[in-house]
PDB file of N, CA and C in Angstrom:
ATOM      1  N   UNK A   1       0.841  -1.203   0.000  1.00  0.00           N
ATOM      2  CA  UNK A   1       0.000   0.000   0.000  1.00  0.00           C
ATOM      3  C   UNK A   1       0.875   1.251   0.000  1.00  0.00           C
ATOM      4  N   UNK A   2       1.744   1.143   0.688  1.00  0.00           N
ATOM      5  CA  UNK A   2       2.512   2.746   1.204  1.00  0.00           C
ATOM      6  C   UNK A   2       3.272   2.787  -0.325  1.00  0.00           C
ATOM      7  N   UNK A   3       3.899   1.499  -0.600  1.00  0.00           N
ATOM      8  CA  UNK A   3       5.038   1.434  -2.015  1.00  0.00           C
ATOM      9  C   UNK A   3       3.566   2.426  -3.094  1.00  0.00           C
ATOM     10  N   UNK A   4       2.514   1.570  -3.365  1.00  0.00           N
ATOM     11  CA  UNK A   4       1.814   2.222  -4.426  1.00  0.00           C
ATOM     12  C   UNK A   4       1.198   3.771  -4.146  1.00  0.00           C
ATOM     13  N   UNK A   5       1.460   4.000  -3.207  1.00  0.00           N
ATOM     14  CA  UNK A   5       0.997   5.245  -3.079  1.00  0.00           C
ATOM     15  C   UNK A   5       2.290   6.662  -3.887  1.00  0.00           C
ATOM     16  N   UNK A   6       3.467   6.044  -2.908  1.00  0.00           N
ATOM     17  CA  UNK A   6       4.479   6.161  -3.541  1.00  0.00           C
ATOM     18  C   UNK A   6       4.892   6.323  -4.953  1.00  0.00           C
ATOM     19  N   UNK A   7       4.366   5.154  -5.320  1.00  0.00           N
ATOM     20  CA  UNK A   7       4.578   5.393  -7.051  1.00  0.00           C
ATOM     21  C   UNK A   7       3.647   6.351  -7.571  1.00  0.00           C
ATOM     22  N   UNK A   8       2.188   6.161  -7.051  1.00  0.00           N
ATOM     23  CA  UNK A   8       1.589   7.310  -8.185  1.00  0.00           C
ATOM     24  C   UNK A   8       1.999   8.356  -7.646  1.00  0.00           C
ATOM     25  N   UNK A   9       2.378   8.941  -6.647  1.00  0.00           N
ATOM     26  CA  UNK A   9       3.372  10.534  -6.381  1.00  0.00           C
ATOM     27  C   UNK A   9       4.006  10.534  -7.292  1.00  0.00           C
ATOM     28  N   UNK A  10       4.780   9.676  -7.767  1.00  0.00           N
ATOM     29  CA  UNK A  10       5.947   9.820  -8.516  1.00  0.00           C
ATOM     30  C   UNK A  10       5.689  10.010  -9.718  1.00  0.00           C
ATOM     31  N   UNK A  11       4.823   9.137 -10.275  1.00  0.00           N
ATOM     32  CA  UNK A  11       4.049   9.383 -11.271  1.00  0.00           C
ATOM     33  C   UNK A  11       3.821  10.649 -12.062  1.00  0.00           C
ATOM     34  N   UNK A  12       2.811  11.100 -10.687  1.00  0.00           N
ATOM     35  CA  UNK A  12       2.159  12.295 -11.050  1.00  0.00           C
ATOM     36  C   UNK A  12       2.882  13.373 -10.872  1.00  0.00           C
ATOM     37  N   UNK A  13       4.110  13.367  -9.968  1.00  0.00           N
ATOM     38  CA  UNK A  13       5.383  14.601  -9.962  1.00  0.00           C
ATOM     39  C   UNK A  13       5.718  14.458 -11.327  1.00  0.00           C
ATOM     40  N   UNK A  14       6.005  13.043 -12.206  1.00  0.00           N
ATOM     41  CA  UNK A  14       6.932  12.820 -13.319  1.00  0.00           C
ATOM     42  C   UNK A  14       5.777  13.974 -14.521  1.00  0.00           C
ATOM     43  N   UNK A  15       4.319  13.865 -14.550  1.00  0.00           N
ATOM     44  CA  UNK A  15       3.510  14.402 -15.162  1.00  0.00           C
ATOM     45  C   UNK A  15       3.419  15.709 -15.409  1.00  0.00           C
ATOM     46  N   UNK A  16       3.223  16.069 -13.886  1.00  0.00           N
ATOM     47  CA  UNK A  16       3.340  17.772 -13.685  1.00  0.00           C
ATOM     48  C   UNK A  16       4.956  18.575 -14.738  1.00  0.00           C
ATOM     49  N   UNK A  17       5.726  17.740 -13.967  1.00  0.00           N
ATOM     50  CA  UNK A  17       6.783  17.895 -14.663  1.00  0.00           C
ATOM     51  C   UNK A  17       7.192  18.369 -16.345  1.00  0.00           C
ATOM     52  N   UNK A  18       6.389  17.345 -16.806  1.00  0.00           N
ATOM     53  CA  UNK A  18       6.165  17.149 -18.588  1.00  0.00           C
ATOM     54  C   UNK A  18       5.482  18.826 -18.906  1.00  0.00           C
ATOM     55  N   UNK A  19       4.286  18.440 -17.740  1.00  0.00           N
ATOM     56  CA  UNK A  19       3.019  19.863 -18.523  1.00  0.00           C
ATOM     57  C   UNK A  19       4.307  21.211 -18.370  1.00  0.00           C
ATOM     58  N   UNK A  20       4.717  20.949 -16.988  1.00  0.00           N
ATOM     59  CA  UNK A  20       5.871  22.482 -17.205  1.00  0.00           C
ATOM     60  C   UNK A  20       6.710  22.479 -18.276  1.00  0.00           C
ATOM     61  N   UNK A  21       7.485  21.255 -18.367  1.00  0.00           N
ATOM     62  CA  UNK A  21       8.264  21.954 -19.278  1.00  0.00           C
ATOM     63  C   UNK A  21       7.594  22.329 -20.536  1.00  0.00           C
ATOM     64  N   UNK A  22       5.985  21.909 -21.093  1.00  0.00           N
ATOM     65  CA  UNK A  22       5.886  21.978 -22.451  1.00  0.00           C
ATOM     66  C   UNK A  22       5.064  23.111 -21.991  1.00  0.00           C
ATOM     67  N   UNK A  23       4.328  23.551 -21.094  1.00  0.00           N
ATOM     68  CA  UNK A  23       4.114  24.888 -20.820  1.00  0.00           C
ATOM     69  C   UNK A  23       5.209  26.104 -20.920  1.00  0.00           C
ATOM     70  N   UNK A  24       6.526  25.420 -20.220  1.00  0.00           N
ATOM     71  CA  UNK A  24       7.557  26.649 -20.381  1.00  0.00           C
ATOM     72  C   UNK A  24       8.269  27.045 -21.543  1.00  0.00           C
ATOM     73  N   UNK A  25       8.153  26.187 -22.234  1.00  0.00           N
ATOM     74  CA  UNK A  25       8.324  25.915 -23.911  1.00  0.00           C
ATOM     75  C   UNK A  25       7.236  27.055 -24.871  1.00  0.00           C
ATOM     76  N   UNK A  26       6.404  26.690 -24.617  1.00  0.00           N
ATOM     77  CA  UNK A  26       5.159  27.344 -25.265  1.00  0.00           C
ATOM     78  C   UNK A  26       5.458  28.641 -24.702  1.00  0.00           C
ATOM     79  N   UNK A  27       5.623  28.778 -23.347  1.00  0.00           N
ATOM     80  CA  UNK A  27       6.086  30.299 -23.026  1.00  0.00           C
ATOM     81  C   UNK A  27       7.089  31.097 -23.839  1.00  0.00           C
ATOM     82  N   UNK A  28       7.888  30.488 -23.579  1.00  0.00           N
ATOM     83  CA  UNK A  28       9.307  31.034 -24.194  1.00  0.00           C
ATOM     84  C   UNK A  28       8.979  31.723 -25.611  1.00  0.00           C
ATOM     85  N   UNK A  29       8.279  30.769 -26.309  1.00  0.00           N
ATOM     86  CA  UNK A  29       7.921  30.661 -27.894  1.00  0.00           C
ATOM     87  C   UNK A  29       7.407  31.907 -28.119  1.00  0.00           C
ATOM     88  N   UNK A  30       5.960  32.005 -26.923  1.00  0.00           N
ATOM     89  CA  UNK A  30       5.226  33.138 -27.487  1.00  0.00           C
ATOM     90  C   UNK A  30       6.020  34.630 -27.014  1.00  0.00           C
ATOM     91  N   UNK A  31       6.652  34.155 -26.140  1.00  0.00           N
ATOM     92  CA  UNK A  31       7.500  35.704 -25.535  1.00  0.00           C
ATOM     93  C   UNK A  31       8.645  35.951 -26.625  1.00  0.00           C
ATOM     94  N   UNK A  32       9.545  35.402 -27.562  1.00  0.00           N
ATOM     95  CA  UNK A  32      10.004  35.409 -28.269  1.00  0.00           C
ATOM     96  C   UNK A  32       9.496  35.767 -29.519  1.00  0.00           C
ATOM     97  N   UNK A  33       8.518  35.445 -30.053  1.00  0.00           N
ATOM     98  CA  UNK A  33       7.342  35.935 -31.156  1.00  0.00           C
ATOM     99  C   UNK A  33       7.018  37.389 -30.533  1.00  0.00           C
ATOM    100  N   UNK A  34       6.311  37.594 -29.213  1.00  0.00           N
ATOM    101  CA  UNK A  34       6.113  38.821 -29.018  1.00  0.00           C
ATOM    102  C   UNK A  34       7.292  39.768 -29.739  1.00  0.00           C
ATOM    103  N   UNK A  35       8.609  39.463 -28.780  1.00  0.00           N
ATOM    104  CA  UNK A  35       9.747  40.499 -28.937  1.00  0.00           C
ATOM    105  C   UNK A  35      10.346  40.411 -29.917  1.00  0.00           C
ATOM    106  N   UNK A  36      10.136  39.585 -30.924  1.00  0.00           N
ATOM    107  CA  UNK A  36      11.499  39.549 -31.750  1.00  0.00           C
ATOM    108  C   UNK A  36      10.740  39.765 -33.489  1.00  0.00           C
TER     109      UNK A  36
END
């Protein structure tokens, strides 16, 4: 029980993770389009 709980944290840290970086990506992009 405690191990699987464990994993989906991890999981779902590994997830969050993904959305930022392709959120911070998409950021970058449009702030770069803005300025340049």
């Amino acid at each position: 029980m405690c191990y699987n709980i464990s994993a989906t944290i991890r999981y779902k840290n590994k997830k969050i993770q993904r959305n930022l970086m392709i959120f911070g990506t998409l950021e970058v992009g449009t702030f770069y389009r803005f300025f340049l």
